[in-house]
C-alpha atoms as a PDB file:
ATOM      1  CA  UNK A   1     -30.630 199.546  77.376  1.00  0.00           C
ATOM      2  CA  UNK A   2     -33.446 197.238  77.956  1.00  0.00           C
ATOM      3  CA  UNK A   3     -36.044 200.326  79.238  1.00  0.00           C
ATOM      4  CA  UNK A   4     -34.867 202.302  76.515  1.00  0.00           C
ATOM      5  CA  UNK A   5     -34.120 200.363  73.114  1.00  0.00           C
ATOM      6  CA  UNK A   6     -36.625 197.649  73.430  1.00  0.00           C
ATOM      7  CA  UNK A   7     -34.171 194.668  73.596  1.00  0.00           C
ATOM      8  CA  UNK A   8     -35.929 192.738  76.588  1.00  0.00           C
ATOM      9  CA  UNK A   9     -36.954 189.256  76.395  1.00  0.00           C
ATOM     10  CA  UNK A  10     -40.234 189.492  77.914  1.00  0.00           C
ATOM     11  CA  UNK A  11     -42.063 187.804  75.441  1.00  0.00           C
ATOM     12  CA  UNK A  12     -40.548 184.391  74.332  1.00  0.00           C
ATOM     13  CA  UNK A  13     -39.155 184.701  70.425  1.00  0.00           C
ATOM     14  CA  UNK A  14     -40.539 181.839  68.356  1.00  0.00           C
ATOM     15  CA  UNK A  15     -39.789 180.437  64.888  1.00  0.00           C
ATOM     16  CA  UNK A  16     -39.686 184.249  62.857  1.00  0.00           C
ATOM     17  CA  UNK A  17     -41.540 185.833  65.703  1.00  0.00           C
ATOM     18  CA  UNK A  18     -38.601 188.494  66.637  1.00  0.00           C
ATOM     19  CA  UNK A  19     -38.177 189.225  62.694  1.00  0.00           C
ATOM     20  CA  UNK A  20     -41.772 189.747  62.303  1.00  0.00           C
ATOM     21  CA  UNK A  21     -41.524 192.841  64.884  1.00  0.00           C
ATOM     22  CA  UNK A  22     -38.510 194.144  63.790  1.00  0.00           C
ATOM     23  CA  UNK A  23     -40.024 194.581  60.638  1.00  0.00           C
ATOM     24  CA  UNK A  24     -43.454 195.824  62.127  1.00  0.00           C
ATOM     25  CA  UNK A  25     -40.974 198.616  64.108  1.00  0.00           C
ATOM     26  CA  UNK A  26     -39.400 199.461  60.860  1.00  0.00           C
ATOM     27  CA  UNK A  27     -42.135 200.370  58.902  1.00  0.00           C
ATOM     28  CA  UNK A  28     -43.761 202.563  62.275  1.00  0.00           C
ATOM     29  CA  UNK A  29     -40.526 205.027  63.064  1.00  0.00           C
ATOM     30  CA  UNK A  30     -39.107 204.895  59.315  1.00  0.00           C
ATOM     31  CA  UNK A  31     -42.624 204.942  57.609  1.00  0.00           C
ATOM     32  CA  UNK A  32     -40.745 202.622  54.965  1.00  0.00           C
ATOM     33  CA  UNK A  33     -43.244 199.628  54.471  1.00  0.00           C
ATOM     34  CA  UNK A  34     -46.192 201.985  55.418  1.00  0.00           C
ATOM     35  CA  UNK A  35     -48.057 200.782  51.677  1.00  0.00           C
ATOM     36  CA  UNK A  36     -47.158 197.765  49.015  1.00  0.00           C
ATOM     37  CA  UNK A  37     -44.902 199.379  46.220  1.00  0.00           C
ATOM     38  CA  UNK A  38     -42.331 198.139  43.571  1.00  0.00           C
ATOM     39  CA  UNK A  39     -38.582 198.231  44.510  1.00  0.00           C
ATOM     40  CA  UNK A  40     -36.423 200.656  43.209  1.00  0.00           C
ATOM     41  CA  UNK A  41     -34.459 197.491  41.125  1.00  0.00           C
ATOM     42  CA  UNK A  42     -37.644 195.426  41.124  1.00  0.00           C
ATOM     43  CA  UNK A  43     -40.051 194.522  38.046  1.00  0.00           C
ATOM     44  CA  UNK A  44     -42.935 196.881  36.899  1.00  0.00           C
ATOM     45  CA  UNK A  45     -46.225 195.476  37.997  1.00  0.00           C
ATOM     46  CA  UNK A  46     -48.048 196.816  35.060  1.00  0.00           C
ATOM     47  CA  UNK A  47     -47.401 195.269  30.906  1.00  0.00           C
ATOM     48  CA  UNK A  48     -45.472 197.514  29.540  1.00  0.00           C
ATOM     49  CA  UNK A  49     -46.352 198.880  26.344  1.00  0.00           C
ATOM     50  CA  UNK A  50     -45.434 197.622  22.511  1.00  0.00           C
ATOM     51  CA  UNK A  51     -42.142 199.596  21.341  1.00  0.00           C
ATOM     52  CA  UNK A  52     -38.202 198.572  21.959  1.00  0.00           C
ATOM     53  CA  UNK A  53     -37.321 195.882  23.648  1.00  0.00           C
ATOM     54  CA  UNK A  54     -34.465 195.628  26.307  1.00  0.00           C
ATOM     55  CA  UNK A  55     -32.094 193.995  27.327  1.00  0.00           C
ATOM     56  CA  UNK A  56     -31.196 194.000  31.102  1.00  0.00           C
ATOM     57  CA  UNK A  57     -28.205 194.044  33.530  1.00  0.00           C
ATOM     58  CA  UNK A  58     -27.068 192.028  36.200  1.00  0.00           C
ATOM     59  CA  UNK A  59     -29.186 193.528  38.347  1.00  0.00           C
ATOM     60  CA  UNK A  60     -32.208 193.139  36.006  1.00  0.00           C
ATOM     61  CA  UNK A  61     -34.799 195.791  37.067  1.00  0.00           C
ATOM     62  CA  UNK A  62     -37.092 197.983  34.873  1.00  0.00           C
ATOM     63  CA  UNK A  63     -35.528 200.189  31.584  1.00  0.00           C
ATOM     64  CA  UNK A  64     -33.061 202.609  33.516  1.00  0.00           C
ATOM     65  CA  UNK A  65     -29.337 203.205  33.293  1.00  0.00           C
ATOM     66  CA  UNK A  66     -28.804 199.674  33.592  1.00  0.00           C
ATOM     67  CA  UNK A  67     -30.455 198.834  30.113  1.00  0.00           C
ATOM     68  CA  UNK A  68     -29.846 199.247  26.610  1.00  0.00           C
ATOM     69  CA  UNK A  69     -32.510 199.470  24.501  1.00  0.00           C
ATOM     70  CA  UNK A  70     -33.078 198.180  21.402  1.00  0.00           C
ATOM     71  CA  UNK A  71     -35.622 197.852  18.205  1.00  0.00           C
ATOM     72  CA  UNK A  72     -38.227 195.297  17.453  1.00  0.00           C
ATOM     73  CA  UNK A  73     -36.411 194.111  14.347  1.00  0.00           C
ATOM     74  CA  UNK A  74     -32.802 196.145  13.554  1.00  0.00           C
ATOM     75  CA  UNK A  75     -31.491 195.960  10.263  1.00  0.00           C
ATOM     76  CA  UNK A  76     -29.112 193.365   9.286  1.00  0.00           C
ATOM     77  CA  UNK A  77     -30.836 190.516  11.567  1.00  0.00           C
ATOM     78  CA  UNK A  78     -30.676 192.553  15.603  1.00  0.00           C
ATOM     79  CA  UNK A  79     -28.132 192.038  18.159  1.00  0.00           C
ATOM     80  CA  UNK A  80     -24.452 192.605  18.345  1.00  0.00           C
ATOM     81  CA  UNK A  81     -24.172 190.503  14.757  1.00  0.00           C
ATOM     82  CA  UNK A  82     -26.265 192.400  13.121  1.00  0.00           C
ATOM     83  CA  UNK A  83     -24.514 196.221  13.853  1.00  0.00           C
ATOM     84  CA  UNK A  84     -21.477 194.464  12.576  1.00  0.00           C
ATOM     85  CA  UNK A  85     -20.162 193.654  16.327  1.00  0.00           C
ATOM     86  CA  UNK A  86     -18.205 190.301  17.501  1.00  0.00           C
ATOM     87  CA  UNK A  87     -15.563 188.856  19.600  1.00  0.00           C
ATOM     88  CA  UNK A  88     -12.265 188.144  17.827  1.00  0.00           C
ATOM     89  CA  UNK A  89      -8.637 187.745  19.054  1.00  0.00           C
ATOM     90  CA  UNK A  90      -8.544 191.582  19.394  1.00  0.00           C
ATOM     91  CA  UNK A  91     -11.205 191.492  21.216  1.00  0.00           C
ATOM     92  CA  UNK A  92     -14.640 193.493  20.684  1.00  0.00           C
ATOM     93  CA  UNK A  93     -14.167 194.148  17.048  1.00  0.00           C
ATOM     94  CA  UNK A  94     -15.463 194.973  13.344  1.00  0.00           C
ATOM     95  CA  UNK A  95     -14.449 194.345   9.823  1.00  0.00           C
ATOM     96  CA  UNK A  96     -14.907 195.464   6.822  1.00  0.00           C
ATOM     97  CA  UNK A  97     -14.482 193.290   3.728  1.00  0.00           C
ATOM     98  CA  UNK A  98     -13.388 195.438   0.420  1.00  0.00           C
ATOM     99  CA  UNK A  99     -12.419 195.304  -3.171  1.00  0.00           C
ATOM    100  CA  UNK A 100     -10.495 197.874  -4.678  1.00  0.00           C
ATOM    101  CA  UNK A 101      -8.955 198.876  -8.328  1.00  0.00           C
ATOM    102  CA  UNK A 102      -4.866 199.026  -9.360  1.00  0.00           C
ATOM    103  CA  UNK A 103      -5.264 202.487  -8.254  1.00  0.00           C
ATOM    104  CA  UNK A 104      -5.957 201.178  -4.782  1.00  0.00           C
ATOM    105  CA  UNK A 105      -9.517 202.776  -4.944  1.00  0.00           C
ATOM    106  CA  UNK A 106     -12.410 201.095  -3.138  1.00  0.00           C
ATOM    107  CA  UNK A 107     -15.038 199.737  -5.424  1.00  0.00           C
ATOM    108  CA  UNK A 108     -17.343 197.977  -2.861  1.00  0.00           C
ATOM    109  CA  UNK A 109     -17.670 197.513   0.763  1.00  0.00           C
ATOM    110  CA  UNK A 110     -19.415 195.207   3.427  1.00  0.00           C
ATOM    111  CA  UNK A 111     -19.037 195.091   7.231  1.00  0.00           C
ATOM    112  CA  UNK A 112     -19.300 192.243   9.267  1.00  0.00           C
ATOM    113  CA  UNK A 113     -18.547 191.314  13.226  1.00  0.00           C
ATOM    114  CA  UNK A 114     -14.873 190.645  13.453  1.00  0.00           C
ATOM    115  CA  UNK A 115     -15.225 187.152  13.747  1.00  0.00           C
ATOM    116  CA  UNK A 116     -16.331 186.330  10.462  1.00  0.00           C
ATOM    117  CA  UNK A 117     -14.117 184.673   8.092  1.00  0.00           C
ATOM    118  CA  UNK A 118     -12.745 186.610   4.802  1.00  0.00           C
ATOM    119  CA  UNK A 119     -14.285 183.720   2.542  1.00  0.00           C
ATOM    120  CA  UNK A 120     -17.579 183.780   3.522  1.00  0.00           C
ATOM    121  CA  UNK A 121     -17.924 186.919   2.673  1.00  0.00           C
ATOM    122  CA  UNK A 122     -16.080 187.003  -1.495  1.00  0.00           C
ATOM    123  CA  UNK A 123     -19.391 186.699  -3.251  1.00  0.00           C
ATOM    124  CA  UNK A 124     -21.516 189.462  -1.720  1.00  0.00           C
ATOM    125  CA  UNK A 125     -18.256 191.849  -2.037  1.00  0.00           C
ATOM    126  CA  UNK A 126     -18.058 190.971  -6.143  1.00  0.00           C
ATOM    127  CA  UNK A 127     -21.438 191.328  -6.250  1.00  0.00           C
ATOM    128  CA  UNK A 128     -21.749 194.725  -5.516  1.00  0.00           C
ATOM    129  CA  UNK A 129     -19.000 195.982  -7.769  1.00  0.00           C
ATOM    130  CA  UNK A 130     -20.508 198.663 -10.153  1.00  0.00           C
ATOM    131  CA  UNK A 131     -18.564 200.479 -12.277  1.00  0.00           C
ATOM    132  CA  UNK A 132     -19.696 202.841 -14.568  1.00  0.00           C
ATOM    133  CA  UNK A 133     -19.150 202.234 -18.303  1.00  0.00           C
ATOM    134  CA  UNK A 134     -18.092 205.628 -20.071  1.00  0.00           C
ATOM    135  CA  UNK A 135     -20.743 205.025 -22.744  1.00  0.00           C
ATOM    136  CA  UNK A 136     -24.470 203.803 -22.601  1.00  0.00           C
ATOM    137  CA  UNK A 137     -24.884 200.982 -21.113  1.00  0.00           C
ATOM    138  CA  UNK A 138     -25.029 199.117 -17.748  1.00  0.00           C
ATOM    139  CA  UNK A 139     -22.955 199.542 -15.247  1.00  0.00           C
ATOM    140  CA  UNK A 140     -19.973 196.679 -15.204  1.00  0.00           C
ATOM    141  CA  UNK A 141     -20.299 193.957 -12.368  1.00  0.00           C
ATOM    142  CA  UNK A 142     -17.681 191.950 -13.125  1.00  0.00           C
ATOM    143  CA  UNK A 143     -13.324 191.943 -12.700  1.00  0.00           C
ATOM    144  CA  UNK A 144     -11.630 191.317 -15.581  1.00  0.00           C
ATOM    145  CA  UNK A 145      -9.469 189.547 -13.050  1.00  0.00           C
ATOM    146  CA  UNK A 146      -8.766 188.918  -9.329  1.00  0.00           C
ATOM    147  CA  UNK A 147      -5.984 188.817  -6.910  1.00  0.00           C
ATOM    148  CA  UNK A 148      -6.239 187.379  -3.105  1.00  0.00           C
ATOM    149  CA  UNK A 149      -4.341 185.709  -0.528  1.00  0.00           C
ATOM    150  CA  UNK A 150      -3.947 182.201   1.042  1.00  0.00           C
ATOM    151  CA  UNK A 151      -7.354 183.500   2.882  1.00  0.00           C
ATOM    152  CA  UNK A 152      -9.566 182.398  -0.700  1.00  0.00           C
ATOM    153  CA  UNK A 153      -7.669 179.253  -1.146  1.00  0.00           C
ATOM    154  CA  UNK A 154     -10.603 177.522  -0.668  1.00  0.00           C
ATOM    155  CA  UNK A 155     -12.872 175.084  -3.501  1.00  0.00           C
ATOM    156  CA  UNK A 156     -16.064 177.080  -3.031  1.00  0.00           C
ATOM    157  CA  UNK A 157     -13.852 180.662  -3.616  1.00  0.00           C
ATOM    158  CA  UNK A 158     -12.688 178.815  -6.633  1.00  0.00           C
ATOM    159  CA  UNK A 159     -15.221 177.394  -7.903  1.00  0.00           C
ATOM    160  CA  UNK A 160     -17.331 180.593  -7.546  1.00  0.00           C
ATOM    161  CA  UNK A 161     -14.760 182.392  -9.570  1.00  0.00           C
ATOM    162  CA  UNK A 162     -14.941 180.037 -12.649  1.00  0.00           C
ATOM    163  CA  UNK A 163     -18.549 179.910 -12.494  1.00  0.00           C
ATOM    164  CA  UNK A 164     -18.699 183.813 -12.959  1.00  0.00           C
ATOM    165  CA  UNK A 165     -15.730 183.305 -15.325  1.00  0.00           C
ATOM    166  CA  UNK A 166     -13.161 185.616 -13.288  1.00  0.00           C
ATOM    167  CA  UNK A 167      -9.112 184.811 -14.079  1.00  0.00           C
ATOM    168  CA  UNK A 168      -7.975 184.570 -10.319  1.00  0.00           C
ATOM    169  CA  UNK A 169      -4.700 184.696  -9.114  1.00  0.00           C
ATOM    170  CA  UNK A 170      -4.746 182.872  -5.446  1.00  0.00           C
ATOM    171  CA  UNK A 171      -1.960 181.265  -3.684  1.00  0.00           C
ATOM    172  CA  UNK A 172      -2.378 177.290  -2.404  1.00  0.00           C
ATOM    173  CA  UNK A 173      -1.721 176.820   1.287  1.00  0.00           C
ATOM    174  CA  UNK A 174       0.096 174.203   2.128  1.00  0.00           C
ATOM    175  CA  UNK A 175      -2.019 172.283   3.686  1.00  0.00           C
ATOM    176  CA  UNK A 176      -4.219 172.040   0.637  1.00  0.00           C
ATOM    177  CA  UNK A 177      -1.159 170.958  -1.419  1.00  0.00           C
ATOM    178  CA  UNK A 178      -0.172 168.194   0.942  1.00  0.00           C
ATOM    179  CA  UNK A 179      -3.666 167.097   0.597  1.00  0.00           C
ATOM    180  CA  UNK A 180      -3.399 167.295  -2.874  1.00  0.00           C
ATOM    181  CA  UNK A 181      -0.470 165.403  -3.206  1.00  0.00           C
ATOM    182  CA  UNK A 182      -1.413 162.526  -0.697  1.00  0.00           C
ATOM    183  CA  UNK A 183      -4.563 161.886  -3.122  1.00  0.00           C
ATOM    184  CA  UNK A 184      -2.112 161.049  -5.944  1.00  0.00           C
ATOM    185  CA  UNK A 185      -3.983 161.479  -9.352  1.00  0.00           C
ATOM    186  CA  UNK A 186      -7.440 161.811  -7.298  1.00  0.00           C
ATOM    187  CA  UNK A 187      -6.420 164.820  -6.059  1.00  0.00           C
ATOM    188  CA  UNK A 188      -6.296 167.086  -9.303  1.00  0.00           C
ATOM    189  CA  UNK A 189      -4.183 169.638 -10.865  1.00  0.00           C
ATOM    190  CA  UNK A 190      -2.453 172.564  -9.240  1.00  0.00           C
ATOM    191  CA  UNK A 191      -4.131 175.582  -9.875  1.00  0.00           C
ATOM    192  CA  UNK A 192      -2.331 178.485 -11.662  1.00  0.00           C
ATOM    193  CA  UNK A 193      -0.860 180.999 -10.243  1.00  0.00           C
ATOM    194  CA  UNK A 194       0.895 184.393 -11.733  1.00  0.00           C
ATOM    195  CA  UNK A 195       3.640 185.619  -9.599  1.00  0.00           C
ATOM    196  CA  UNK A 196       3.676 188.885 -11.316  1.00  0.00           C
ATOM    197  CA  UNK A 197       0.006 189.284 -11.197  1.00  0.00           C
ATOM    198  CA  UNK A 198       0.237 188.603  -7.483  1.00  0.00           C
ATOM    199  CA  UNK A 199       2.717 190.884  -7.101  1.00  0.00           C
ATOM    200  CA  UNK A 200       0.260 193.616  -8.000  1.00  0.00           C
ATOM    201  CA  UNK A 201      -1.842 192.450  -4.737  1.00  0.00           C
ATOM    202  CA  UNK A 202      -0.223 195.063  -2.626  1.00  0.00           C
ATOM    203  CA  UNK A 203      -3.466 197.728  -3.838  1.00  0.00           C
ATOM    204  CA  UNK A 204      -5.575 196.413  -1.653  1.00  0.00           C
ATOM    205  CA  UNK A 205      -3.211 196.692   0.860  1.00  0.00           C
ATOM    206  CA  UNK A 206      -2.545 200.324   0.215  1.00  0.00           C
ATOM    207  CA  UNK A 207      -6.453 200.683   0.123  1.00  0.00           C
ATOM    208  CA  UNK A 208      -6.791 199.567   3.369  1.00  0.00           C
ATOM    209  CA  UNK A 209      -4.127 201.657   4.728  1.00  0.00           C
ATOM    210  CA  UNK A 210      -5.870 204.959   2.363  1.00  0.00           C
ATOM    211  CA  UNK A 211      -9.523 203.997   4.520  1.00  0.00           C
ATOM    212  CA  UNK A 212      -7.554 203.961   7.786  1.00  0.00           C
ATOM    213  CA  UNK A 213      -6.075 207.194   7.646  1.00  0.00           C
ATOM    214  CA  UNK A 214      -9.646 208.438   8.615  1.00  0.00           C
ATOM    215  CA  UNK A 215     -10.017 208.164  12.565  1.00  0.00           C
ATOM    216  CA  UNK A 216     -13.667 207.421  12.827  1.00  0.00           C
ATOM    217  CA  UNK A 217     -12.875 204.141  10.180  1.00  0.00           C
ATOM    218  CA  UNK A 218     -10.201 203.126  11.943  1.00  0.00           C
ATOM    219  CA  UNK A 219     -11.529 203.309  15.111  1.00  0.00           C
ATOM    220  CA  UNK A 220     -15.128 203.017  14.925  1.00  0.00           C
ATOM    221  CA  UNK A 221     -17.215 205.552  16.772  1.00  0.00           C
ATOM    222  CA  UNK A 222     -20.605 204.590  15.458  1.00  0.00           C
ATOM    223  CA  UNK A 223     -22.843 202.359  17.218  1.00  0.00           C
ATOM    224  CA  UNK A 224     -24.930 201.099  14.751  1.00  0.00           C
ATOM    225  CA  UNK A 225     -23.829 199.259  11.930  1.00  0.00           C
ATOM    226  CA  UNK A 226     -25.446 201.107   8.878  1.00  0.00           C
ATOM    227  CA  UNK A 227     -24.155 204.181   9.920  1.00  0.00           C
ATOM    228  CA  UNK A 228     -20.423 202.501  10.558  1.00  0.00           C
ATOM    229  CA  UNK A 229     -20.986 201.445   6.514  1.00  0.00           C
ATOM    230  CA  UNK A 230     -22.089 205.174   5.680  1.00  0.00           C
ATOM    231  CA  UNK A 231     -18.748 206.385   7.468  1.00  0.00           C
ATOM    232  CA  UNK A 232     -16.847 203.821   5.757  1.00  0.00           C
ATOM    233  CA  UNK A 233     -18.523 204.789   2.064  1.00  0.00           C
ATOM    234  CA  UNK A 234     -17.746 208.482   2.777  1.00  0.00           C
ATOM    235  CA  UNK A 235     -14.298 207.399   3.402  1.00  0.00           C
ATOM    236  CA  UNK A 236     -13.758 205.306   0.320  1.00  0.00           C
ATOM    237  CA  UNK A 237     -15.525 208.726  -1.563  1.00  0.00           C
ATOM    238  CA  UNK A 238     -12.548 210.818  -0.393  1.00  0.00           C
ATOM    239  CA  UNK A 239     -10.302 208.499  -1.846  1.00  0.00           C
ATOM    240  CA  UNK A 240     -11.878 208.433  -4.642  1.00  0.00           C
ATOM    241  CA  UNK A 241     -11.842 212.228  -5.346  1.00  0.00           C
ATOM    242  CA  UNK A 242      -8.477 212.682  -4.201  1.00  0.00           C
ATOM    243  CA  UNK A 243      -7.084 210.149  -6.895  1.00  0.00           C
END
């Protein structure tokens, strides 16, 4: 084995001396290290040019199959936040935020990641109510009045309801009334709430349920967020002509 696979000793091996001819017999049988190149997962030596930026893998490398691309500057603000993506107890998720009529019709829609709180998200959903008057005139923007759950019970949802003068009809958690209570006369006056009007919450409900019943809403198959919103708006058009 010594004659035949070079694996004598008869020059002494220094500090890196033996790897420095293993790698020299490498390159002259294999003809692998024969010129300087990139490596096949390695960086690009040259700038790439101006277009989409990406995002790399684990293994980082140049664009390939391990890298998404994306734009410059996507709508709604780039990233996963902006397509209306985020992490929530059921995991990897969307939602959409809705109003609808008592005929459990949509009237306006907005999609956020699935993280993102219901009350953050009551003004821009009023605000893009338009409904059609059956004369001249503009189009209404405003409820005559609005049913939500313990989700709105919040001062800002409140006060942003007065302000816009909307009658509301939202339950009080219970932590706000203990709170409310412990201030003693600090604390306020209950706010009102209709049982029978609240009652009449279940068409939204029904909505929801009307908006599932298509597969790509319920499920999400788009990747991008506008076109997830287009799906949903086609959706809520359905309903619309159906009812």
């Amino acid at each position: 084995m010594v004659g035949r696979r070079d694996l004598g000793t008869s020059a002494p091996a220094g500090p890196g001396r033996g790897r420095r001819r293993r790698w020299y017999r490498l390159g002259r049988l294999g003809r692998l290290h024969h010129r300087a190149s990139a490596s096949a997962r390695g960086g690009c030596s040259h700038r790439p040019a101006p277009g989409p930026r990406f995002k790399r893998g684990r293994g980082g490398g140049t664009p390939g199959r391990d890298a998404v691309a994306e734009p410059g500057f996507p709508p709604g603000g780039g990233g996963l936040g902006g397509e209306g993506l985020g992490r929530s107890r059921g995991g990897f998720t969307t939602k959409i935020h809705l109003s609808a009529d008592g005929r459990c019709r949509p009237l306006s829609l907005v999609v956020t990641p699935g993280q993102r709180a219901d009350c953050t998200q009551l003004g821009p959903v009023l605000e893009r109510i338009r409904v059609p008057r059956t004369g001249s005139g503009r189009p209404r923007t405003r409820p005559d009045s609005l049913a939500a759950d313990k989700a709105y019970s919040n001062g800002p949802c409140r006060r942003y309801l007065r302000q816009r003068g909307i009658r509301h009809t939202i339950p009080e958690k219970s932590d706000s009334r203990a709170a409310r209570l412990r201030k003693g006369s600090r604390g306020g006056r209950p706010p009102g709430f209709d049982e029978e009007r609240y009652r009449k919450r279940n068409t939204i409900e029904r909505a929801i349920n009307r908006l599932k019943q298509h597969r790509a809403v319920a499920t999400r198959y788009d990747k991008r967020g506008y076109i997830y919103l287009g799906t949903a708006t086609v959706a809520a058009l359905t309903v619309w002509l159906r009812t």
